[in-house]
Every structure is written in C-alpha cells, then in structure tokens.
Protein backbone atom coordinates (compact mmCIF):
# COMPACT_ATOMS: atom_id res chain seq x y z
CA UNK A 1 158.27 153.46 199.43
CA UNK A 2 155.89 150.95 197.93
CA UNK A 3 156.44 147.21 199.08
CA UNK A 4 154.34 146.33 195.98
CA UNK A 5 156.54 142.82 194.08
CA UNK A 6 155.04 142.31 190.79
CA UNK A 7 156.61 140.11 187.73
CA UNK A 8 153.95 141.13 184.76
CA UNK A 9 155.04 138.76 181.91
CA UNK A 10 154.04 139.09 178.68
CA UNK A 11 153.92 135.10 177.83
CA UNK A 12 154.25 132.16 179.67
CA UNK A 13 155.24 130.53 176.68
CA UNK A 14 157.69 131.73 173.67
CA UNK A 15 158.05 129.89 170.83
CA UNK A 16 160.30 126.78 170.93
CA UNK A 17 160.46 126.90 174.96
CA UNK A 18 159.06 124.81 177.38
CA UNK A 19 156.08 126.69 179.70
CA UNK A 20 158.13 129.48 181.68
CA UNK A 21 161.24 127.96 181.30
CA UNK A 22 162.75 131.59 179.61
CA UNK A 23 161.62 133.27 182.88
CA UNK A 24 163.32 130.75 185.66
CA UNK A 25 166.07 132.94 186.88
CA UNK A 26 163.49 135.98 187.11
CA UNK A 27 160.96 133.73 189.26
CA UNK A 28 163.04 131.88 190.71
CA UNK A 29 164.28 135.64 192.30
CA UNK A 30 160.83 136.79 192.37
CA UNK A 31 159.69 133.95 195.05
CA UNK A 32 163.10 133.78 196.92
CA UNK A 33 161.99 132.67 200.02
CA UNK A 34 158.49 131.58 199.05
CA UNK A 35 158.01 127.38 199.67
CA UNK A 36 154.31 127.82 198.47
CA UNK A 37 152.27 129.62 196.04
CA UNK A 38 148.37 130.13 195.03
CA UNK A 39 147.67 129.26 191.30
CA UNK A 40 144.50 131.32 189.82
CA UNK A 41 143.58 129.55 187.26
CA UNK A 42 140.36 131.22 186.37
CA UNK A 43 141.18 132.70 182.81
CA UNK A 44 141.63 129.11 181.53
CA UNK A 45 143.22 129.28 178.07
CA UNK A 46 141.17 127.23 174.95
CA UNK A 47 138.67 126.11 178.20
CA UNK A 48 141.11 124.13 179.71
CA UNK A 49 139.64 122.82 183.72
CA UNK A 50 141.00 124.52 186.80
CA UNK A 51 142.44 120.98 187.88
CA UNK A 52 144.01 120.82 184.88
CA UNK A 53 145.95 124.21 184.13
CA UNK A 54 146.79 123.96 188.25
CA UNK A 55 148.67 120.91 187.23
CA UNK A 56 150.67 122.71 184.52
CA UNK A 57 152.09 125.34 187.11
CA UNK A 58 152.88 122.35 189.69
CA UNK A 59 154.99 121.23 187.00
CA UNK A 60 156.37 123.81 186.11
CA UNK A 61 156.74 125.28 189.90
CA UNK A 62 157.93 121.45 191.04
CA UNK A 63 161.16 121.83 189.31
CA UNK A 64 161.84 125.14 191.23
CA UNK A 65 161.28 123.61 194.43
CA UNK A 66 158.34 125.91 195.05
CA UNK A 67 154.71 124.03 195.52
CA UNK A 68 151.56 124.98 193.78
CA UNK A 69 147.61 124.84 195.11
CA UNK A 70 145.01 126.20 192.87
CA UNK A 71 143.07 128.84 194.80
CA UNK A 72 139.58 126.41 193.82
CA UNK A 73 141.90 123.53 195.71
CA UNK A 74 140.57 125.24 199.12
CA UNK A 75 138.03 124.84 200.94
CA UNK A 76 138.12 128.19 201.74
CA UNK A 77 139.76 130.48 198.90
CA UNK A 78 139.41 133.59 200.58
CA UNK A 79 141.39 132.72 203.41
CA UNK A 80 143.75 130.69 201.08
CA UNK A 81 144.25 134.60 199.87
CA UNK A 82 144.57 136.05 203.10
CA UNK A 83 147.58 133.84 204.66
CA UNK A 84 149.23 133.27 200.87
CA UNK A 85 152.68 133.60 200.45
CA UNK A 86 152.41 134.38 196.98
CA UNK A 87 150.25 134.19 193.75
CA UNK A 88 150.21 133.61 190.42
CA UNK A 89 147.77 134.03 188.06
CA UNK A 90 147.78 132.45 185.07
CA UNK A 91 146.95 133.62 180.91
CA UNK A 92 143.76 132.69 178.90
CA UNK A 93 140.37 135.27 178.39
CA UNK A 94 140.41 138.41 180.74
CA UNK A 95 136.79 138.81 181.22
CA UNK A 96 136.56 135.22 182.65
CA UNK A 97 139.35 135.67 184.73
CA UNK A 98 138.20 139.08 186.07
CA UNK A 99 134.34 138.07 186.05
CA UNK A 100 135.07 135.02 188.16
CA UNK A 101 137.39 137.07 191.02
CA UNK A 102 134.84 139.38 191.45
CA UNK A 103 132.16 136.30 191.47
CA UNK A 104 134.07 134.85 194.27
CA UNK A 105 134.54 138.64 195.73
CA UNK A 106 138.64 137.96 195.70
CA UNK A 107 139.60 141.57 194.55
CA UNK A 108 139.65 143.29 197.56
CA UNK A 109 141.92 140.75 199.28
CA UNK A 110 143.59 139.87 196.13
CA UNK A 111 144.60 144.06 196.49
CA UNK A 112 145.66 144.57 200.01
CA UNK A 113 147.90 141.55 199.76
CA UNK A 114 149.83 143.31 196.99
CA UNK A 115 149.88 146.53 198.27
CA UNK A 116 151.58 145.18 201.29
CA UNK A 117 153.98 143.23 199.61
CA UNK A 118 152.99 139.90 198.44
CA UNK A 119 154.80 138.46 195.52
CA UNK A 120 152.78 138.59 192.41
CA UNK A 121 153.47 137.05 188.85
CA UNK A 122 151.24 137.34 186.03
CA UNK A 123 151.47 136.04 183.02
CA UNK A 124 149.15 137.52 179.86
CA UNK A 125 145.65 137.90 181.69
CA UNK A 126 146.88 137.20 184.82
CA UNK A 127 149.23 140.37 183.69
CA UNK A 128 146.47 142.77 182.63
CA UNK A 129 145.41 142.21 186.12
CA UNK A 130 147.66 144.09 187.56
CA UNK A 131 146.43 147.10 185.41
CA UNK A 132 143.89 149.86 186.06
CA UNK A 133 141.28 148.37 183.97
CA UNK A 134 141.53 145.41 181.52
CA UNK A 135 140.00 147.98 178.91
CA UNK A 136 143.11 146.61 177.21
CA UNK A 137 143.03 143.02 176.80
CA UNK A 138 143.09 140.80 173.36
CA UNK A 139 140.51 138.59 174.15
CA UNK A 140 137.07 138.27 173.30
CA UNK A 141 134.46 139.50 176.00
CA UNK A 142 132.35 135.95 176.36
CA UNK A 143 131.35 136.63 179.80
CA UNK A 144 130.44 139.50 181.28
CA UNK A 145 132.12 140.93 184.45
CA UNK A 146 130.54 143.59 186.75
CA UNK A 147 133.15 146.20 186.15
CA UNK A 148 136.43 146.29 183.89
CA UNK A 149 138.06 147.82 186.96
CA UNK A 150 141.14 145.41 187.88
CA UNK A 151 143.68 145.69 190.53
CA UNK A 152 145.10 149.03 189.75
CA UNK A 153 148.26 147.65 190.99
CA UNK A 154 150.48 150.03 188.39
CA UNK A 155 149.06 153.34 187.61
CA UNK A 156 148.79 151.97 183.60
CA UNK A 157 147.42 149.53 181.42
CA UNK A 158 148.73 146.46 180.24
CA UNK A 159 148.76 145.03 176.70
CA UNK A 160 150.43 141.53 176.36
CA UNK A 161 151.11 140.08 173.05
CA UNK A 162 151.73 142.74 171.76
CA UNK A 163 152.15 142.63 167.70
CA UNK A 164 153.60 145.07 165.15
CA UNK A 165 152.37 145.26 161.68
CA UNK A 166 153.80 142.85 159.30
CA UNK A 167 155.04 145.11 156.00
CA UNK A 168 154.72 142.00 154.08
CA UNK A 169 150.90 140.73 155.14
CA UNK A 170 147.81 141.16 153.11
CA UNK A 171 145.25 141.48 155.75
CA UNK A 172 143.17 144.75 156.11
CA UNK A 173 141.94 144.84 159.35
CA UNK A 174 142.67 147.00 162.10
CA UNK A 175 146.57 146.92 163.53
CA UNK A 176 147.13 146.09 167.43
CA UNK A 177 148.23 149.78 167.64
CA UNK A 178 145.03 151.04 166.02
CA UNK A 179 142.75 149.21 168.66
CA UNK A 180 144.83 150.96 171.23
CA UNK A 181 144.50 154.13 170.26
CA UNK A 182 140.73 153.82 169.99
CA UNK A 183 140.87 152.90 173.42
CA UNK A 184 142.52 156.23 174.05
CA UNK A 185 140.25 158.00 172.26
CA UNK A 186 137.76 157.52 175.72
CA UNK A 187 140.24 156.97 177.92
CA UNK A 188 142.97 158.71 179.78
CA UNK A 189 145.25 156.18 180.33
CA UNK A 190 149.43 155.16 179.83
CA UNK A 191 149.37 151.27 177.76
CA UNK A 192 152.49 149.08 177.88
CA UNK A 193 152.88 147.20 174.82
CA UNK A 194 154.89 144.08 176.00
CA UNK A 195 156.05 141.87 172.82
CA UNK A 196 156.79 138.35 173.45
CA UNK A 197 159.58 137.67 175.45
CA UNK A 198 158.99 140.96 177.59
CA UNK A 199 158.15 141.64 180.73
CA UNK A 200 157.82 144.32 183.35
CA UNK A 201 159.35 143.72 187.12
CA UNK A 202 158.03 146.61 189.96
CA UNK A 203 160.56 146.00 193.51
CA UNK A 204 160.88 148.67 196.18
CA UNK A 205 159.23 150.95 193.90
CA UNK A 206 161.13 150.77 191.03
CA UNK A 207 159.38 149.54 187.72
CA UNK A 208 161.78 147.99 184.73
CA UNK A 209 161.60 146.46 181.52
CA UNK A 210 162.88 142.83 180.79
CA UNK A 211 163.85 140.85 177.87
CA UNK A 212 165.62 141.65 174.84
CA UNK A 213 163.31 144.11 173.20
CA UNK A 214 161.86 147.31 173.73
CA UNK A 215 158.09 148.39 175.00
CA UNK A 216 155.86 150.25 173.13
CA UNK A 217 154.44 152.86 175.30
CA UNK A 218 150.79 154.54 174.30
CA UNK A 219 149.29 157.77 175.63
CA UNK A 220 146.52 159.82 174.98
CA UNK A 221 146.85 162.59 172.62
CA UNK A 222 150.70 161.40 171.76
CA UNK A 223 152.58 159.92 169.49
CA UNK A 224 153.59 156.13 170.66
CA UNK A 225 156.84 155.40 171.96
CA UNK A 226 159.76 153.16 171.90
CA UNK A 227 161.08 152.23 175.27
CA UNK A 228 164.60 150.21 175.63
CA UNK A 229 165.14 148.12 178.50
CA UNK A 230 167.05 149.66 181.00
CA UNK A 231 165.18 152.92 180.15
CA UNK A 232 164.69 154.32 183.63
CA UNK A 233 160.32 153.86 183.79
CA UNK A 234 159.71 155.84 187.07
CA UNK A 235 157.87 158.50 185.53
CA UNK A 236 155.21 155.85 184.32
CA UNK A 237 154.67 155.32 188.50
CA UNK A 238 154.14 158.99 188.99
C-alpha cells in the first residue's frame, strides 16, 4: 500500500476568505502530529520575496499551532528536506517554482520523502507539483527549467483554477478546456480539472475529491468528464 499523504489544493485563497482559512479542518488533519513544517516558497506569486510569502504561511500556520521555516531559511536546505516533517509548497508561476528545485537539485529528495510518507500540501503550483509533468500549468513560462518533469507523485496531471466557459462573455480566445486538449493532442496523459474550492486528498492509497463541486477529468482521445465528490477515483491511481 502506498504511504504517499498528499493534500493538492486547488487555491489557497477563495474569494471572500482569509488565506487557507476554508481548508483548516483538512490541514489541520493532514499535519496531525506534525509541530513543524518546510515552506517552499519558490513560485512566488506577483514576485513577492521568499522572506516575505514564508511569513504569510507562519501566519497562517501560527494559528494552527504548527511552525513554519522557509526551506531558503537554512543553511542547509537539502538536509532541511531530508529530516522534514512535512512540506508545503506554496502557489505563484510553475516554471519558477520547478526551475528553482531543480537549480537547488531538491527533486530527488523532495521525491523519496513523499514516497515514504511525508505529509505534503500543495496549493496551485505547489499542486501541479505533485503531477507527472507541469505540461499543465496556467502560468506563463518566464524562466526556463531543465525538464517539465515534476514529482510524478500521482500517476496524472494537475490543472488548478480551473475555469468553465462563461455563456454570457464576449471574449474569443481559446477556453481552459481547449488548451487542455491541445495538450492531449501530444500527450498521453489523465488532467484533473480542480475549480476553486476543490481539492484532491491521496491517504493509504486512496485518492478523493474535496469541496463542494465536481472535477473535470480530461483524457486523451475522450470525451471530458464530470466527477462528483465522493466518486470512488482509484482507477485514476491504476
């Protein structure tokens, strides 16, 4: 049985909510027994500084009774990996997140320790993380990154904020769904549409949906789906 814990969250933030506070029960169960956490802060949403989007998880984590250390906080962040009790990786762009792990040659660590049953959260970047590539991300690719290849924690793609078309808008551009299924077009891959609000919880290898609506699920060659919570989601681990 897998000892893989992973919380992949959609949002840290819906609207009218303070940061995380939708998710406390869920984290709160996710690090039972955690008194410390790494933050990676790398992505750094609209360029905010390591220091500071380390001080918005303290926060955040402070109330919880759970303390926080950004991973650049170390004088040593590869062994701050190795002897973590658990990690969380913040949202912002995907490519700096990724380029910057792989810069500081984190993955491999940043991998065993979930395969053998370190708590991870993620929230938006930090989420497609967890993925087999981050082929599926929003953002814009303003750095560069040796390889797309992320964790390959789940055996699928993630794709937070995840948007449906809006009947009643005039723009003419391509749809969220339409980007994914060019992505499909070249790759062979499951993609988890997580909406706002949703997330996706893995725990003695069994993977379910959270939140109050459903998942859109893309595959190659097929028709998109519409998953309900509860839905049982082990065939997307096979």
């Amino acid at each position: 049985m897998s000892k893989k814990k992973l919380l992949i969250i959609s949002t840290s933030t819906v609207h009218g909510k303070p940061y995380l506070s939708y998710m406390t029960e869920e984290i709160k169960l996710h690090f039972r027994g955690v008194s410390e956490i790494v933050f990676i802060p790398f992505a750094r949403p609209v360029g905010i500084t390591w220091d500071g989007y380390t001080e918005v998880a303290k926060t955040y984590f402070s109330g919880i009774g759970i303390s926080v250390k950004g991973i650049h906080e170390f004088a040593n962040p590869l062994e701050a990996l190795k002897t973590a009790q658990g990690v969380f990786t913040g949202g912002g762009n995907t490519f700096v997140l990724l380029k910057e792990i792989y810069d500081q040659n984190l993955m491999q660590v940043l991998r065993e320790k979930i395969n053998a049953g370190m708590p991870y959260m993620g929230t938006s970047a930090g989420s497609n993380l967890t993925g087999q590539t981050i082929n599926n991300t929003n953002d814009m690719p303003i750095v560069y990154p040796p390889t797309f290849k992320a964790i390959g924690a789940i055996p699928f793609n993630i794709n937070p904020h995840y948007l449906d078309p809006d009947p009643n808008s005039k723009h003419m551009g391509e749809t969220r769904e339409t980007r994914i299924k060019e992505c499909l077009v070249y790759n062979d891959l499951l993609v988890a549409g997580l909406r706002e609000g949703s997330f996706l919880k893995l725990n003695n290898g069994v993977l379910s949906l959270g939140g109050d609506l459903t998942m859109r699920l893309f595959e190659k060659g097929k028709e998109p789906r519409e998953l309900e919570p509860g839905t049982d989601l082990q065939f997307m681990m096979d």
